[in-house]
C-alpha atoms as a PDB file:
ATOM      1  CA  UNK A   1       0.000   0.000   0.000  1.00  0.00           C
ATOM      2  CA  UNK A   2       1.584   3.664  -0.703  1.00  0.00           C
ATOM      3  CA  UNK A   3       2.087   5.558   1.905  1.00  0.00           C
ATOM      4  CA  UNK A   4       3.879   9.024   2.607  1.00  0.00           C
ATOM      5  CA  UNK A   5       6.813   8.231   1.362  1.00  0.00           C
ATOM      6  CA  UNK A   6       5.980   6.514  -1.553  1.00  0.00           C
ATOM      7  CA  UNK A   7       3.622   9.141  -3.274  1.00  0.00           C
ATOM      8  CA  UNK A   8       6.934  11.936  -2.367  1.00  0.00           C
ATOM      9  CA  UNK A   9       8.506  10.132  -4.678  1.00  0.00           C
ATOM     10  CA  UNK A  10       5.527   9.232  -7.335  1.00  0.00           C
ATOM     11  CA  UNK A  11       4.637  13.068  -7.192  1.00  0.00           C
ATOM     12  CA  UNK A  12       8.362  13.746  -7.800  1.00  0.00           C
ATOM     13  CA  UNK A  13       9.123  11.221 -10.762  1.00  0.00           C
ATOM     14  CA  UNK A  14       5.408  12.381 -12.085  1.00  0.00           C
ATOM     15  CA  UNK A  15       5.709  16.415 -11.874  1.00  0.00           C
ATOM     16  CA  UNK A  16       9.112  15.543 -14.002  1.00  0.00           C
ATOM     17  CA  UNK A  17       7.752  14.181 -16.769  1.00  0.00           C
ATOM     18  CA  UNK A  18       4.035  15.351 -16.784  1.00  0.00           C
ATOM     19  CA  UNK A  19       4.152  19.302 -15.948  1.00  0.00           C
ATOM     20  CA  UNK A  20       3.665  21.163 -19.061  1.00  0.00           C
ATOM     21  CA  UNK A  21       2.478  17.859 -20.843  1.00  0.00           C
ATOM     22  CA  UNK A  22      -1.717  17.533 -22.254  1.00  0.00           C
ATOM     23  CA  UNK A  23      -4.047  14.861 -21.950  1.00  0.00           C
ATOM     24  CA  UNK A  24      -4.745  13.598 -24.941  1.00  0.00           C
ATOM     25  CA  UNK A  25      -6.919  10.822 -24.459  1.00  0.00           C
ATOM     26  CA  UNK A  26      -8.370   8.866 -21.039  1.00  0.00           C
ATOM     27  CA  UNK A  27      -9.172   5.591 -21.218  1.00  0.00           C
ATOM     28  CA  UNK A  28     -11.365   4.026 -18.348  1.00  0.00           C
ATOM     29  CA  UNK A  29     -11.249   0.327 -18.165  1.00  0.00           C
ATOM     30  CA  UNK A  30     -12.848  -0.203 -14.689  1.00  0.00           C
ATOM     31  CA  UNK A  31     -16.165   2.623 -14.163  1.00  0.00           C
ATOM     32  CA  UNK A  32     -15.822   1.773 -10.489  1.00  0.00           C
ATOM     33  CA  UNK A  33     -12.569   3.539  -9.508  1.00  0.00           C
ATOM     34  CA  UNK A  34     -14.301   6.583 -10.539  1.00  0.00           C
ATOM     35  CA  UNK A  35     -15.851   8.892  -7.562  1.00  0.00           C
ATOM     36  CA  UNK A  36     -18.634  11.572  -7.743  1.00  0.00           C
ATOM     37  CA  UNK A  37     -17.711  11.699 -11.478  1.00  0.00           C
ATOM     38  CA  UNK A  38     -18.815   9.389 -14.853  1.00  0.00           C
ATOM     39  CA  UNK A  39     -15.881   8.034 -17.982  1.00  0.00           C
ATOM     40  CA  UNK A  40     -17.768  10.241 -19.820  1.00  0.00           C
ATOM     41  CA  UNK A  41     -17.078  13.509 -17.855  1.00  0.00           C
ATOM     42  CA  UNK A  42     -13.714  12.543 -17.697  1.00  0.00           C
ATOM     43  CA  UNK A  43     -13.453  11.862 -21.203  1.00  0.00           C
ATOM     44  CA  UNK A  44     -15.022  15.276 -22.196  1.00  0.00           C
ATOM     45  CA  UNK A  45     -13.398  17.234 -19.790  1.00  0.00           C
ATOM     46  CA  UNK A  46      -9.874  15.979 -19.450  1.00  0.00           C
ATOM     47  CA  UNK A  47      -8.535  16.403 -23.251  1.00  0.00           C
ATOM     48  CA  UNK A  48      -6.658  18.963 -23.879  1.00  0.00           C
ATOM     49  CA  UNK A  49      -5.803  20.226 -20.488  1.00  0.00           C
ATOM     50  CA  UNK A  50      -2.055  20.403 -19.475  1.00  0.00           C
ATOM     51  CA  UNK A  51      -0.810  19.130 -15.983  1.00  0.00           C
ATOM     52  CA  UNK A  52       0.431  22.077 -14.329  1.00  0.00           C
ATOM     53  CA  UNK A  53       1.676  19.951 -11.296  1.00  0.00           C
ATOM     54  CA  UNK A  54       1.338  16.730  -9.245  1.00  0.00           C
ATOM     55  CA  UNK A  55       1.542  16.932  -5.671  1.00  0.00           C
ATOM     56  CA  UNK A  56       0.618  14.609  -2.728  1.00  0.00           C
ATOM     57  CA  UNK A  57      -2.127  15.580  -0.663  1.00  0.00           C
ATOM     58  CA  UNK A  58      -2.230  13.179   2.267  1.00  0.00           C
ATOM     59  CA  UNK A  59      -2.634   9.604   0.623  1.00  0.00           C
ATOM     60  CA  UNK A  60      -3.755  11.177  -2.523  1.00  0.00           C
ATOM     61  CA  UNK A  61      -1.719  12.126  -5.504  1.00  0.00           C
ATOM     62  CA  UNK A  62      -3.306  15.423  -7.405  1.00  0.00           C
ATOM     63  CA  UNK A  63      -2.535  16.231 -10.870  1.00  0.00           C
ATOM     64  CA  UNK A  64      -3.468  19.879 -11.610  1.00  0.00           C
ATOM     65  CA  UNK A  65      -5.030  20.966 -14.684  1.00  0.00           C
ATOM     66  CA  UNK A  66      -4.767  24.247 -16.563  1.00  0.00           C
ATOM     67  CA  UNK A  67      -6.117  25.109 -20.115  1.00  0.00           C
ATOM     68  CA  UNK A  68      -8.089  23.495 -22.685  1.00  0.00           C
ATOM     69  CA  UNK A  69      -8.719  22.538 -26.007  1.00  0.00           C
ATOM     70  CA  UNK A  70      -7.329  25.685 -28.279  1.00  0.00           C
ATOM     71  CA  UNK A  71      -5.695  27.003 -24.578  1.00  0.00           C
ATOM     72  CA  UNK A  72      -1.733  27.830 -24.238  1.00  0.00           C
ATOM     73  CA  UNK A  73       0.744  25.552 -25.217  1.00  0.00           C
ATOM     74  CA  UNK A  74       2.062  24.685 -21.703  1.00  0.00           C
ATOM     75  CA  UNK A  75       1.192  24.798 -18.403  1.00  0.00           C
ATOM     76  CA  UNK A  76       2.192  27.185 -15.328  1.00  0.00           C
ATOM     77  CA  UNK A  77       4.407  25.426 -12.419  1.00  0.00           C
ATOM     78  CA  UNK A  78       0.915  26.034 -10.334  1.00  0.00           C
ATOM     79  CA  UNK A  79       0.268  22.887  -8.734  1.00  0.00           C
ATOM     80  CA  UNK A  80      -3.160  24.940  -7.639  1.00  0.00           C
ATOM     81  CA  UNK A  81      -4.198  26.260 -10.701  1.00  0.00           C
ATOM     82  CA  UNK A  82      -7.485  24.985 -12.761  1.00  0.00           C
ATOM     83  CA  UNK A  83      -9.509  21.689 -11.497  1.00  0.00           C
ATOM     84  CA  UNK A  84      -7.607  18.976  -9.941  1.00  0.00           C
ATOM     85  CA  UNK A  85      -7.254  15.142 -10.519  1.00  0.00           C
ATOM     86  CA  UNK A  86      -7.064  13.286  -7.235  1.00  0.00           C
ATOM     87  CA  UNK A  87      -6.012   9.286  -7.521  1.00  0.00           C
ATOM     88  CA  UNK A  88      -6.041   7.713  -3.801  1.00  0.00           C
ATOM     89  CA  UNK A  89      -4.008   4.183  -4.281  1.00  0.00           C
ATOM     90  CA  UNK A  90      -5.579   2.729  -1.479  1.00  0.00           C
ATOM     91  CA  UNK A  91      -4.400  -0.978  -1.042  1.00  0.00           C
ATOM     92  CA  UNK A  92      -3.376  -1.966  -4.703  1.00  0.00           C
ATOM     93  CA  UNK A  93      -3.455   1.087  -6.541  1.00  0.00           C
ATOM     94  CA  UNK A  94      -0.065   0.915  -8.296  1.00  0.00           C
ATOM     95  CA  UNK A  95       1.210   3.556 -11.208  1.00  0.00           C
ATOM     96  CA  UNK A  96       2.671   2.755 -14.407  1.00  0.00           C
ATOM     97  CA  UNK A  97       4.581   5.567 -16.566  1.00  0.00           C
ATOM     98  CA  UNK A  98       5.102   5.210 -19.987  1.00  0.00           C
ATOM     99  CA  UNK A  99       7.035   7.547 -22.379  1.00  0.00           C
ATOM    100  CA  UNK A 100       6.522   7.772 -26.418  1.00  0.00           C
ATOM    101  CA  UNK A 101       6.121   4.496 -27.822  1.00  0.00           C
ATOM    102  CA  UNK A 102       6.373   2.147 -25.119  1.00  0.00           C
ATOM    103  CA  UNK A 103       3.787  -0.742 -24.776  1.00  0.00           C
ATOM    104  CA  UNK A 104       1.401   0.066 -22.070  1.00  0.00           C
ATOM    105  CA  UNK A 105       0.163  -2.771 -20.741  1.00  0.00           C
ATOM    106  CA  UNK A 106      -0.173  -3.232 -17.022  1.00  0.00           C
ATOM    107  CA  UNK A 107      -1.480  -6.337 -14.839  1.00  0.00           C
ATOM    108  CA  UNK A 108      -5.017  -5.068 -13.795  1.00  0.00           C
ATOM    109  CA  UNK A 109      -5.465  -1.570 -15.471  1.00  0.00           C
ATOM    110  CA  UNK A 110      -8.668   1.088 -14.154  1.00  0.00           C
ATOM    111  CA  UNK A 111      -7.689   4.159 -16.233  1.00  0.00           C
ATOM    112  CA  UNK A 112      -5.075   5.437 -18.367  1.00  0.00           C
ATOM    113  CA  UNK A 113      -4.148   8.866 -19.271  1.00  0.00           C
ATOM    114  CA  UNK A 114      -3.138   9.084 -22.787  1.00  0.00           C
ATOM    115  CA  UNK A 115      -0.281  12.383 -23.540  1.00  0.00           C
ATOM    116  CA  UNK A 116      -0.113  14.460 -26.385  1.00  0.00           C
ATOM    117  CA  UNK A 117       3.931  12.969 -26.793  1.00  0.00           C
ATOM    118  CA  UNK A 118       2.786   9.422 -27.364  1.00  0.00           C
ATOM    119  CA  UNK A 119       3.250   8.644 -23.603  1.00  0.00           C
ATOM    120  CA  UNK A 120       0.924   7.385 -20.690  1.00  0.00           C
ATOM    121  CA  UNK A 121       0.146   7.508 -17.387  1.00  0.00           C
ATOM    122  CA  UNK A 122      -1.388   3.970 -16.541  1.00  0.00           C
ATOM    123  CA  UNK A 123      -3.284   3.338 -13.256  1.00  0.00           C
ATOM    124  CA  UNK A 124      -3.652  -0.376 -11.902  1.00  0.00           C
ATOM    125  CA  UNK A 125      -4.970  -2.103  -9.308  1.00  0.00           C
ATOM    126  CA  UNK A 126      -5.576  -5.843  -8.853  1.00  0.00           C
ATOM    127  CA  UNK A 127      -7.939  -6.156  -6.212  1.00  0.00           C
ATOM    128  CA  UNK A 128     -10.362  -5.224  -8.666  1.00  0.00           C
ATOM    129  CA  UNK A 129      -9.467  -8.777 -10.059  1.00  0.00           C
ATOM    130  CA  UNK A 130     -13.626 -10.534  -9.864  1.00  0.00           C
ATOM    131  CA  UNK A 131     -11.573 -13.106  -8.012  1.00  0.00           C
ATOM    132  CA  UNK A 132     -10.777 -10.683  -4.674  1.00  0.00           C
ATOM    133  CA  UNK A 133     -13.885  -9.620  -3.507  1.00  0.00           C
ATOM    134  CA  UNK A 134     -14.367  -6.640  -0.576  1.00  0.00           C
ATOM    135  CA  UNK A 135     -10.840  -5.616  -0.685  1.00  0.00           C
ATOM    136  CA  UNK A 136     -10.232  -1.935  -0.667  1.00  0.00           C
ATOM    137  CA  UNK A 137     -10.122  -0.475  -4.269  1.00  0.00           C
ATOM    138  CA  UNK A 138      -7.985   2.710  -5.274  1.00  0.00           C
ATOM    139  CA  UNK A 139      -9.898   5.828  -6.719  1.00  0.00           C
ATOM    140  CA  UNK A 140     -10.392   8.435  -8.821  1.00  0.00           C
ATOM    141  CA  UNK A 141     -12.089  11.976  -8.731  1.00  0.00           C
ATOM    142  CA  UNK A 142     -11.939  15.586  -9.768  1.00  0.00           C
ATOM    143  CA  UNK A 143     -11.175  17.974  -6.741  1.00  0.00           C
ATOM    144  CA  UNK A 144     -12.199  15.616  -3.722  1.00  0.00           C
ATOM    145  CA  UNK A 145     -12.706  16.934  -0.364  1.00  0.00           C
ATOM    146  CA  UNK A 146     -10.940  15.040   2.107  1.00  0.00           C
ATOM    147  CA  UNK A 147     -10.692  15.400   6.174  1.00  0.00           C
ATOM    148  CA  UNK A 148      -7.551  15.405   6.654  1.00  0.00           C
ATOM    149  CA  UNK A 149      -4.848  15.730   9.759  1.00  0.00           C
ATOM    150  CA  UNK A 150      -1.984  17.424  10.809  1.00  0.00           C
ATOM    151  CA  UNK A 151       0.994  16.250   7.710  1.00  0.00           C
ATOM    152  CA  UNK A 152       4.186  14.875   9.235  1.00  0.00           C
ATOM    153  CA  UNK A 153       5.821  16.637   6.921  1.00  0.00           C
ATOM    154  CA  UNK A 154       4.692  20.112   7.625  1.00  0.00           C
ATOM    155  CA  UNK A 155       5.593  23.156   9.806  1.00  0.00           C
ATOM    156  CA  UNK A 156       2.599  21.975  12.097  1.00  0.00           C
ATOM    157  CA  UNK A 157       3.383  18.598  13.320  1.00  0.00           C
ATOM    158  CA  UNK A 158       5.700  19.993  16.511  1.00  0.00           C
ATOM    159  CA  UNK A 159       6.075  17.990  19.237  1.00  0.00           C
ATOM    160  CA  UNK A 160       3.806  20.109  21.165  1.00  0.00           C
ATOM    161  CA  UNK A 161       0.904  19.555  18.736  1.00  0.00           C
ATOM    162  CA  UNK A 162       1.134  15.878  18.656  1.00  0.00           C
ATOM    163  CA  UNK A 163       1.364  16.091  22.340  1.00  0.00           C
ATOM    164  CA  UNK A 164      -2.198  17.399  22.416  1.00  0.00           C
ATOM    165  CA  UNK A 165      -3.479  15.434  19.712  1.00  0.00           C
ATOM    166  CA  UNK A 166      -2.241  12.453  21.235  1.00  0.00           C
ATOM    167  CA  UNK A 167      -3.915  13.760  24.612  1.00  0.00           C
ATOM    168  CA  UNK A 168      -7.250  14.073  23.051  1.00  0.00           C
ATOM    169  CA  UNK A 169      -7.629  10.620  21.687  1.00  0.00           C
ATOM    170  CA  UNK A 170      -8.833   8.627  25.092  1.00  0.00           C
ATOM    171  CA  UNK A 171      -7.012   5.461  25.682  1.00  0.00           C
ATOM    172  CA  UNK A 172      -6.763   4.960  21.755  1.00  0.00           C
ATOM    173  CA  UNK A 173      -3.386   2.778  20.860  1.00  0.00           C
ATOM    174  CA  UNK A 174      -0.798   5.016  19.203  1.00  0.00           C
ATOM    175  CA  UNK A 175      -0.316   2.790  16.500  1.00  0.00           C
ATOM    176  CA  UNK A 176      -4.418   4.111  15.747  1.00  0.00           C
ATOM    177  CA  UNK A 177      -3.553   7.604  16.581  1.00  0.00           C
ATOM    178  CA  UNK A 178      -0.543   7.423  13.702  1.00  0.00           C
ATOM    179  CA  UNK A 179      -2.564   5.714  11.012  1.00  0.00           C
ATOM    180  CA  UNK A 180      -6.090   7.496  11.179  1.00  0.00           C
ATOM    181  CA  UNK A 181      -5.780  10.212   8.521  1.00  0.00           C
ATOM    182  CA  UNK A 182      -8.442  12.682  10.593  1.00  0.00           C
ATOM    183  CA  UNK A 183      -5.764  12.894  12.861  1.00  0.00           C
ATOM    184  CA  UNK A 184      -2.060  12.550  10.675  1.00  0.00           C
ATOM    185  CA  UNK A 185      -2.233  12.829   7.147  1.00  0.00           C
ATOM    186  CA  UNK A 186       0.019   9.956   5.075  1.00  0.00           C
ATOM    187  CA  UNK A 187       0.894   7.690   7.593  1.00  0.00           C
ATOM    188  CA  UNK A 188      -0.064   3.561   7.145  1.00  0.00           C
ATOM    189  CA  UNK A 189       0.279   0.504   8.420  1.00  0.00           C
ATOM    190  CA  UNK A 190       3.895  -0.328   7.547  1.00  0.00           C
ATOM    191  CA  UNK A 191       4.999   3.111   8.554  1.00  0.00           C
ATOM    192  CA  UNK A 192       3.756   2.903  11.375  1.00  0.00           C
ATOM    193  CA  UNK A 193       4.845  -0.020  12.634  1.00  0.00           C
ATOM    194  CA  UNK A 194       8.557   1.636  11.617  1.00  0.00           C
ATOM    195  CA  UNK A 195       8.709   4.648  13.504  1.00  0.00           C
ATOM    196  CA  UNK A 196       6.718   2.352  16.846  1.00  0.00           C
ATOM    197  CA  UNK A 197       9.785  -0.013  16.570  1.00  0.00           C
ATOM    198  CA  UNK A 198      12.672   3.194  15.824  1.00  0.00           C
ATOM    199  CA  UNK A 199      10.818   4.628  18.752  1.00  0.00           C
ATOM    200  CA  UNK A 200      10.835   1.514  21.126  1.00  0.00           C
ATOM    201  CA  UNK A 201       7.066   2.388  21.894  1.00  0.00           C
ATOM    202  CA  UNK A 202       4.637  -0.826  22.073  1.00  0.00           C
ATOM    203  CA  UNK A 203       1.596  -0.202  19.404  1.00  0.00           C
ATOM    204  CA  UNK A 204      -1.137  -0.919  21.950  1.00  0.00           C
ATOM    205  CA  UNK A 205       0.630   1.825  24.327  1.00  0.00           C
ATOM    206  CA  UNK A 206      -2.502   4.853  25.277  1.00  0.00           C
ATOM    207  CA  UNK A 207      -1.744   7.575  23.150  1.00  0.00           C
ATOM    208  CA  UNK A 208      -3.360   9.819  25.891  1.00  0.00           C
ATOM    209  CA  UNK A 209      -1.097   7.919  28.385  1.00  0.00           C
ATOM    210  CA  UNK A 210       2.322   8.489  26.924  1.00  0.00           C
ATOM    211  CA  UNK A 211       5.048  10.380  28.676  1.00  0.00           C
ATOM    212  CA  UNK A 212       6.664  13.355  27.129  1.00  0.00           C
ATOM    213  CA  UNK A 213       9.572  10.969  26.638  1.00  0.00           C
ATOM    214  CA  UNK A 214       7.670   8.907  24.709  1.00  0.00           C
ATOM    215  CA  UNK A 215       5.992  11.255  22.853  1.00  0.00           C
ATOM    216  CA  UNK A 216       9.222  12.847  21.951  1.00  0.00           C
ATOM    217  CA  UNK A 217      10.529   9.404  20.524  1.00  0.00           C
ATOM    218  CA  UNK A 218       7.343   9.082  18.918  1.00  0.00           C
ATOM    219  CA  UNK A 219       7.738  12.672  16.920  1.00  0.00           C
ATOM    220  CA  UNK A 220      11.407  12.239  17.016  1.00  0.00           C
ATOM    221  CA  UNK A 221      10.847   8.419  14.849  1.00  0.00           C
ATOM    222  CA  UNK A 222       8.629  10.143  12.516  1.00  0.00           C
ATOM    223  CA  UNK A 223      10.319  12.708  10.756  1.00  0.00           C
ATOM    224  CA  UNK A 224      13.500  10.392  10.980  1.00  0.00           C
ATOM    225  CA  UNK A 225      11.352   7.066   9.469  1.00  0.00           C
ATOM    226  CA  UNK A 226       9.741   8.946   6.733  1.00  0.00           C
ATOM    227  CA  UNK A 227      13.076  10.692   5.351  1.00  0.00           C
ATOM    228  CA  UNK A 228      14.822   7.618   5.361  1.00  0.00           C
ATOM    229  CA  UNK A 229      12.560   5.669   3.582  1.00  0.00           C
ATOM    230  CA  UNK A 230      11.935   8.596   1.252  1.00  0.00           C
ATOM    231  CA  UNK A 231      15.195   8.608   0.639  1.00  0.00           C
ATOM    232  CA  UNK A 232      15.838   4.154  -0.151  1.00  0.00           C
ATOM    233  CA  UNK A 233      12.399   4.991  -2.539  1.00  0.00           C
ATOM    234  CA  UNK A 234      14.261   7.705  -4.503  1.00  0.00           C
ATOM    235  CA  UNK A 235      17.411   5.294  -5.229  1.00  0.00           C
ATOM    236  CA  UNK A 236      14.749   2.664  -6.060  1.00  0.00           C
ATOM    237  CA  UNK A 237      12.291   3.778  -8.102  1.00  0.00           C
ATOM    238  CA  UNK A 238      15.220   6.416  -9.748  1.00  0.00           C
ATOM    239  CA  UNK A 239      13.369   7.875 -12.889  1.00  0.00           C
ATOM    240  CA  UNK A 240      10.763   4.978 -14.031  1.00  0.00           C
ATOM    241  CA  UNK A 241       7.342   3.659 -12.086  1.00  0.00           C
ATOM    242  CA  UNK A 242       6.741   0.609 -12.579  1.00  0.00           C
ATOM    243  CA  UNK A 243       4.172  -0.442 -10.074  1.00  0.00           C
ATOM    244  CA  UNK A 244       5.160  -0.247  -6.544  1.00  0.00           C
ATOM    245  CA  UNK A 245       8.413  -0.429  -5.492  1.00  0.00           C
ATOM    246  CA  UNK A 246      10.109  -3.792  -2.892  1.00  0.00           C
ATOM    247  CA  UNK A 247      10.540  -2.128   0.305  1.00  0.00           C
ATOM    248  CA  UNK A 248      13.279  -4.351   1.084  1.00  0.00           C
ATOM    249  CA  UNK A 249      14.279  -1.659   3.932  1.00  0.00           C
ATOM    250  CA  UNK A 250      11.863  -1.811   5.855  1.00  0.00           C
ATOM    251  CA  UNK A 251      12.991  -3.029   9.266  1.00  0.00           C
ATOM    252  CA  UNK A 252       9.672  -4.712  11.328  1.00  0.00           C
ATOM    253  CA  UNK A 253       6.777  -4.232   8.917  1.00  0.00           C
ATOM    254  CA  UNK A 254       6.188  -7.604   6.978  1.00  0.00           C
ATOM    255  CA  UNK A 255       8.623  -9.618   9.159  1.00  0.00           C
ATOM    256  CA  UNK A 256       7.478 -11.380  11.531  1.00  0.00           C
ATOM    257  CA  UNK A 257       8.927 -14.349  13.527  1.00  0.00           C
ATOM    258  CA  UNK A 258      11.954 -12.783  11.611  1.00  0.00           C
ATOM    259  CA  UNK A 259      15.107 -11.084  13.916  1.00  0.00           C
ATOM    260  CA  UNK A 260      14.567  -8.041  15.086  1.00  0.00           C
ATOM    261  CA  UNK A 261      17.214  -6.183  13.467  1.00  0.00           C
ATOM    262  CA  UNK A 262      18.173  -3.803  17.003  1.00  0.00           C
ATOM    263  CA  UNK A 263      18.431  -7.342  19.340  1.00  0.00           C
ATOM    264  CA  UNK A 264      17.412 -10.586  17.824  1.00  0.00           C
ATOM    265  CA  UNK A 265      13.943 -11.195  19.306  1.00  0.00           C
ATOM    266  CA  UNK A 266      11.856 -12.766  16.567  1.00  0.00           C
ATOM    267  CA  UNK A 267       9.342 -10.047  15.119  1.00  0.00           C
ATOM    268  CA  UNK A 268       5.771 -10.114  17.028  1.00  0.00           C
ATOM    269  CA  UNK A 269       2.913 -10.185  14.633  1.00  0.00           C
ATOM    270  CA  UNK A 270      -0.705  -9.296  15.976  1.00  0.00           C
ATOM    271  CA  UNK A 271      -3.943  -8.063  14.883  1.00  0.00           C
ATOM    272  CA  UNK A 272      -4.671  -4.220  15.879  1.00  0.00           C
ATOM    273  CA  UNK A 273      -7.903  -2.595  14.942  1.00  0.00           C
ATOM    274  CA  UNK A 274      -7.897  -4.922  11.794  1.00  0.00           C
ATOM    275  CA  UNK A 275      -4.298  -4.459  10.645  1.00  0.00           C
ATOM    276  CA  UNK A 276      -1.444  -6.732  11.261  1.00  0.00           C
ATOM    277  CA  UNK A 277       0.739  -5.200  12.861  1.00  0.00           C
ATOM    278  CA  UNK A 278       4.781  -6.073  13.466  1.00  0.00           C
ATOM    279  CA  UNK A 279       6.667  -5.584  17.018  1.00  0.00           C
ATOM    280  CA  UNK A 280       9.434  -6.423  18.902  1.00  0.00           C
ATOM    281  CA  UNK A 281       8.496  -7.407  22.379  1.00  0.00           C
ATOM    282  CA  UNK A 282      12.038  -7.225  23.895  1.00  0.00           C
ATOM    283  CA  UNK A 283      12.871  -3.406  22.130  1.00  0.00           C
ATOM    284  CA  UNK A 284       9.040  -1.896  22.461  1.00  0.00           C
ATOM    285  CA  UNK A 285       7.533  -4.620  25.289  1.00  0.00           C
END
């Protein structure tokens, strides 16, 4: 599942090779990743519009759209300007890239964006394979409104503000606190579990109960977890998306009965407000 880090790094790799670029063509292959919106409103709307910028917005990458059929040949740096296509990944959601001439074929595609150089931008997702029922499917809208928290990222996540926000949630595991996106924006499951583990904080721990200490660790973990791993993406993925990248770095997240990397213990794994989530008992019991 992308998290934080990995849409950085998909806005990043997309803004270089998209800003400036039209839509020339979009192709919807699966109706139901579309929200609020129809194919055909994407299909009349969308052509001819340049991308003018693709940022992440919590879990959701946002391409920004300037211009129009007959409009100016490229687009303003304005990742703000115009209406806005949002694409939330959710579980699956995986992007494909394709420059002039390449074959664009992808495992499980929901919509492509065809460019005015020959090149694509090709969404997929496999859980919406008839064969995986109920699993969480990514989607697609024009300027979604989302309720979102404080971004990790951002001038406003001080330690002081997760303090209080971690205050307000009553006896609510911090693991909980970290992945509910009303509260922190971007954070997941296997992020989570990584900044828990560099923090040596147990996931069931009170948020409201924590000492400053811990809180500190907490906020310290977070900034430190996301710009490393932001960082192993960059050299991974390098210039090309191809689907979602191995996170071979991850330390706890995935590896259970595994060593804990820090002292040995085999990796915990447990069930946590319906995720599976990765300890170690000896470093965060």
């Amino acid at each position: 599942m992308a998290e934080l880090p990995e849409l950085v790094v998909y806005a990043e790799v997309l803004a270089r090779h998209l800003v400036g670029r039209r839509i020339a063509a979009v192709d919807v292959a699966q109706p139901r990743v579309l929200r609020r919106t129809t194919a055909a409103d994407l299909q009349a709307g969308l052509p001819g519009r340049a991308i003018a910028g693709v940022v992440r917005r919590g879990k959701t990458l946002a391409l920004s759209l300037v211009g129009g059929v007959g409009g100016a040949a490229s687009a303003p740096p304005d990742a703000n300007a115009g209406p806005r296509l949002d694409v939330h990944l959710m579980l699956g959601g995986e992007p494909y890239l394709f420059g002039p001439g390449e074959a664009t074929t992808v495992p499980q595609p929901t919509l492509a964006l065809r460019l005015d150089d020959g090149g694509a931008l090709v969404f997929s997702d496999r859980h919406f394979d008839l064969l995986r029922p109920g699993e969480a499917k990514m989607w697609v809208g024009l300027d979604q409104k989302e309720r979102a928290g404080v971004d990790p990222t951002g001038a406003g996540f001080t330690p002081e503000a997760f303090a209080a926000l971690c205050r307000k949630q009553r006896l609510w595991p911090i693991k909980a606190v970290l992945c509910d996106q009303r509260l922190v924006a971007g954070l997941g499951n296997a992020y989570a579990d990584e900044i828990l583990w560099e923090a040596r904080v147990r996931p069931r721990r009170a948020a409201s109960l924590m000492t400053p200490d811990e809180i500190a660790r907490v906020h310290a973990a977070t900034g430190q977890v996301i710009a490393a791993a932001t960082d192993a993406l960059r050299a991974i993925v390098g210039d090309r998306l191809r689907g979602e990248p191995k996170r071979d770095f991850l330390r706890v997240h995935h590896r259970a009965r595994r060593a804990c990397p820090r002292c040995g213990t085999k990796i915990a794994a447990e069930t946590l407000r319906d995720r599976i989530t990765n300890w170690c008992p000896m470093c965060q019991g």
